[in-house]
Protein backbone atom coordinates (compact mmCIF):
# COMPACT_ATOMS: atom_id res chain seq x y z
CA UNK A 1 0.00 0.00 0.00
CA UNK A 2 1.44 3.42 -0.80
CA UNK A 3 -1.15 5.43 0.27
CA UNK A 4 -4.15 5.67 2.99
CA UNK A 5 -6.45 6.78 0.70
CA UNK A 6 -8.66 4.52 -1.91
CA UNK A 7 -10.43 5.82 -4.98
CA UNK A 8 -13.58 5.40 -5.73
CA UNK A 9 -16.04 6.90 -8.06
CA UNK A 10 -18.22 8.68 -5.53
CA UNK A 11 -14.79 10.27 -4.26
CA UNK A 12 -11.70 9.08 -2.44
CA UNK A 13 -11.89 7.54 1.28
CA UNK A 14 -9.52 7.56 4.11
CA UNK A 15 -8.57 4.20 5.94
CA UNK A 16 -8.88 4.37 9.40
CA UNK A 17 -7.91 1.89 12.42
CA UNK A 18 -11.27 0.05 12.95
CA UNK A 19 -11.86 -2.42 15.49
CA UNK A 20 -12.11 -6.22 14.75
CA UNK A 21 -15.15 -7.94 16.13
CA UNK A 22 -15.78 -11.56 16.48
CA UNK A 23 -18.59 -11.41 14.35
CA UNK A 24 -16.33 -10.19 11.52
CA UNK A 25 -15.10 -13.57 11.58
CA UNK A 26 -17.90 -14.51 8.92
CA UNK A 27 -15.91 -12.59 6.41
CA UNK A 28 -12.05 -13.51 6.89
CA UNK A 29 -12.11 -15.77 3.81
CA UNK A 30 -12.95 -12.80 1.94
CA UNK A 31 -9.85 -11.02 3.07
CA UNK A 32 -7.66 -13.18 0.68
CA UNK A 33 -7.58 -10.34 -1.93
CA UNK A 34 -7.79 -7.49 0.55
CA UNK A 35 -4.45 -5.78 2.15
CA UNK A 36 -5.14 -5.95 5.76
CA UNK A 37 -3.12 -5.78 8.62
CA UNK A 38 -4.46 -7.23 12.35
CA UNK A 39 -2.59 -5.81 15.49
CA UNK A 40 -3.83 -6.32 19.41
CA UNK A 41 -6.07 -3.39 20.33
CA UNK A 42 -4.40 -1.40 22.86
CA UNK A 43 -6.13 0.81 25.44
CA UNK A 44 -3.93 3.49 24.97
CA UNK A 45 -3.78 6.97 27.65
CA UNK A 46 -1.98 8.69 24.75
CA UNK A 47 -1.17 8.47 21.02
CA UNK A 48 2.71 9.72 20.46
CA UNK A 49 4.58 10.78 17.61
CA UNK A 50 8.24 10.93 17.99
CA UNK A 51 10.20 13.00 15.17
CA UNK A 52 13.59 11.30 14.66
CA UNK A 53 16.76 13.33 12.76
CA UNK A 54 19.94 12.34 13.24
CA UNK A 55 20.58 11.90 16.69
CA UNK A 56 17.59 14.59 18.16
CA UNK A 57 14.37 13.22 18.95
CA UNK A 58 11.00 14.93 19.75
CA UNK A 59 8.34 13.82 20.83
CA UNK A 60 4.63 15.14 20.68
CA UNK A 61 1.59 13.48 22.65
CA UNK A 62 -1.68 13.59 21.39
CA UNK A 63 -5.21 12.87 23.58
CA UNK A 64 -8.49 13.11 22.32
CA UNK A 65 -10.67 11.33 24.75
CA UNK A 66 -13.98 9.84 23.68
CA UNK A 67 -17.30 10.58 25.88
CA UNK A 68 -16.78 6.69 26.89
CA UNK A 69 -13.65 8.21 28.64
CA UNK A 70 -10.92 5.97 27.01
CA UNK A 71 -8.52 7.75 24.39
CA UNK A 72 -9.89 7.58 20.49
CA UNK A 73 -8.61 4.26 18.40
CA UNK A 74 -7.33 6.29 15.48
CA UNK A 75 -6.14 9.82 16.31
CA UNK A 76 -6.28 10.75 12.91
CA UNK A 77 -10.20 10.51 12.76
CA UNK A 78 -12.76 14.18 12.23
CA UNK A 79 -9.13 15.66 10.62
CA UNK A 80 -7.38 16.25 14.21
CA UNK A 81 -9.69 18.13 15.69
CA UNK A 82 -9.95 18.56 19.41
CA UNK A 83 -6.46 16.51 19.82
CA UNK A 84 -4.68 18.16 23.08
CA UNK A 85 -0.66 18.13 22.48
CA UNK A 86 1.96 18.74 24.50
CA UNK A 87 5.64 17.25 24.54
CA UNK A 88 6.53 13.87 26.40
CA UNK A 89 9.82 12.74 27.20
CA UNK A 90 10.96 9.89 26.06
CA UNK A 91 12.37 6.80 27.95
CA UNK A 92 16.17 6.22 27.35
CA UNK A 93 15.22 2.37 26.37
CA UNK A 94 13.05 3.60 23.85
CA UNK A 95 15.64 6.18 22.66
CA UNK A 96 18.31 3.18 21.85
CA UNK A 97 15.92 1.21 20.35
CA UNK A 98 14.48 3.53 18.14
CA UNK A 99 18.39 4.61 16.69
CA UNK A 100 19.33 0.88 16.14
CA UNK A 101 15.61 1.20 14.48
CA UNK A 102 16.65 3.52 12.06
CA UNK A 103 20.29 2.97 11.44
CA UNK A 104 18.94 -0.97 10.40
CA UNK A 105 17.36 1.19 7.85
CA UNK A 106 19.51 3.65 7.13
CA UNK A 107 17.19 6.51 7.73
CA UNK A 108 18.90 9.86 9.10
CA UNK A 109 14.95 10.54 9.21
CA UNK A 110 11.89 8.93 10.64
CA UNK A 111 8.19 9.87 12.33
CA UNK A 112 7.08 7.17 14.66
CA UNK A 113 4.15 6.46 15.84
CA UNK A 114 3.61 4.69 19.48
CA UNK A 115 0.25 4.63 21.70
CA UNK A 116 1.42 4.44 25.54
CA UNK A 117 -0.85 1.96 27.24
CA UNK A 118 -2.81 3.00 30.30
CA UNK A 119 -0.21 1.14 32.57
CA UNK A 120 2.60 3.17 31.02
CA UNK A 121 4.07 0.96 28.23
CA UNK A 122 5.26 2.11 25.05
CA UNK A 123 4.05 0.30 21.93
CA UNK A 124 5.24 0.74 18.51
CA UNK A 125 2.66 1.14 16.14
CA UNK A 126 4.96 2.35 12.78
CA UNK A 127 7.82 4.00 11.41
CA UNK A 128 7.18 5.97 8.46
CA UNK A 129 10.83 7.60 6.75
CA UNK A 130 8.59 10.51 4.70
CA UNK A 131 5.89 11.05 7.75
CA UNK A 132 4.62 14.19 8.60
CA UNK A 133 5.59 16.66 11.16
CA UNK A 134 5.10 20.29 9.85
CA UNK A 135 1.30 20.22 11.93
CA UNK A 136 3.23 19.37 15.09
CA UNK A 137 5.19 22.83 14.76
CA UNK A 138 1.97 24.52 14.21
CA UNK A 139 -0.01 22.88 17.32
CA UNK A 140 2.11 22.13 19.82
CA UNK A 141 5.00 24.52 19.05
CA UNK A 142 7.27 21.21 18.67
CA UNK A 143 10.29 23.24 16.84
CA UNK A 144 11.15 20.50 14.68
CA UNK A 145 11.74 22.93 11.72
CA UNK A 146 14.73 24.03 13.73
CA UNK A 147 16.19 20.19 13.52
CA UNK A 148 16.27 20.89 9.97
CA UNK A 149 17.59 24.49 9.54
CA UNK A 150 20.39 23.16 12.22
CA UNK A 151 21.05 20.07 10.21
CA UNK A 152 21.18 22.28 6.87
CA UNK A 153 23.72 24.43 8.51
CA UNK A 154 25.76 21.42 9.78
CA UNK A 155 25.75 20.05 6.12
CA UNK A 156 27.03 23.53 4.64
CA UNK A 157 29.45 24.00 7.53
CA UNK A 158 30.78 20.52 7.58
């Protein structure tokens, strides 16, 4: 899959994160010609994206917290709105895994996504090496723009 959108004649539609149910069962032989991907749902306190380049790292929480009181399955749903952001440190384990993450790809750049789970753990949901990040500057003042104009400089410097 390249992108998260599918075309269709009465207009293009985003894929979302949609929870499996047991009576979706009925259709799994169906799924043979569909791209799919499962994953455990996690009961997440907070959707994170953390901005890798080079060795700096930032990373943005985002909560959105449905009227049932448990944080949204898909952050991305209603285009962002109502998402509270703020920055989150990041644990030091996570920090070394996520730069033997990259360099196994040899990406100088990354966004990752991770939901922390409501007794604290990180998971990894993706690593995407063209993900976006430009929004975070303009929401949560996340100064990852700087990363670059520093990185530029470095380059020209060098």
């Amino acid at each position: 899959m390249s992108s998260g959108y599918i075309e269709r004649e009465s207009g293009d539609s985003i894929i979302y994160t949609r929870e499996f149910h047991k009576t979706n069962l009925i259709h799994l032989e169906s799924l043979g010609t569909c791209p799919v991907m499962f994953q455990e749902k996690i009961r997440k306190r907070t959707d994170v994206r953390v901005t890798v380049l080079d060795e700096a790292m930032i990373a943005i929480e985002m909560n959105r917290i449905e009227s049932s009181g448990e944080q949204v399955l898909d952050i991305r749903r209603d285009n962002m709105r109502n998402i509270q952001y703020g920055r989150i440190e990041i644990p030091d384990s996570i920090r070394t895994n996520l730069r033997a993450l990259l360099v196994s790809y040899g990406l100088r750049f990354a966004a990752v996504d991770f939901g922390i789970s409501k007794t604290g753990e990180w998971v990894f949901f993706e690593i995407n090496p063209n993900g976006q990040w430009a929004w975070l500057d303009l929401e949560a003042d996340a100064g990852i723009s700087e990363l670059f104009v520093q990185s530029f400089r470095e380059c020209i410097y060098a």
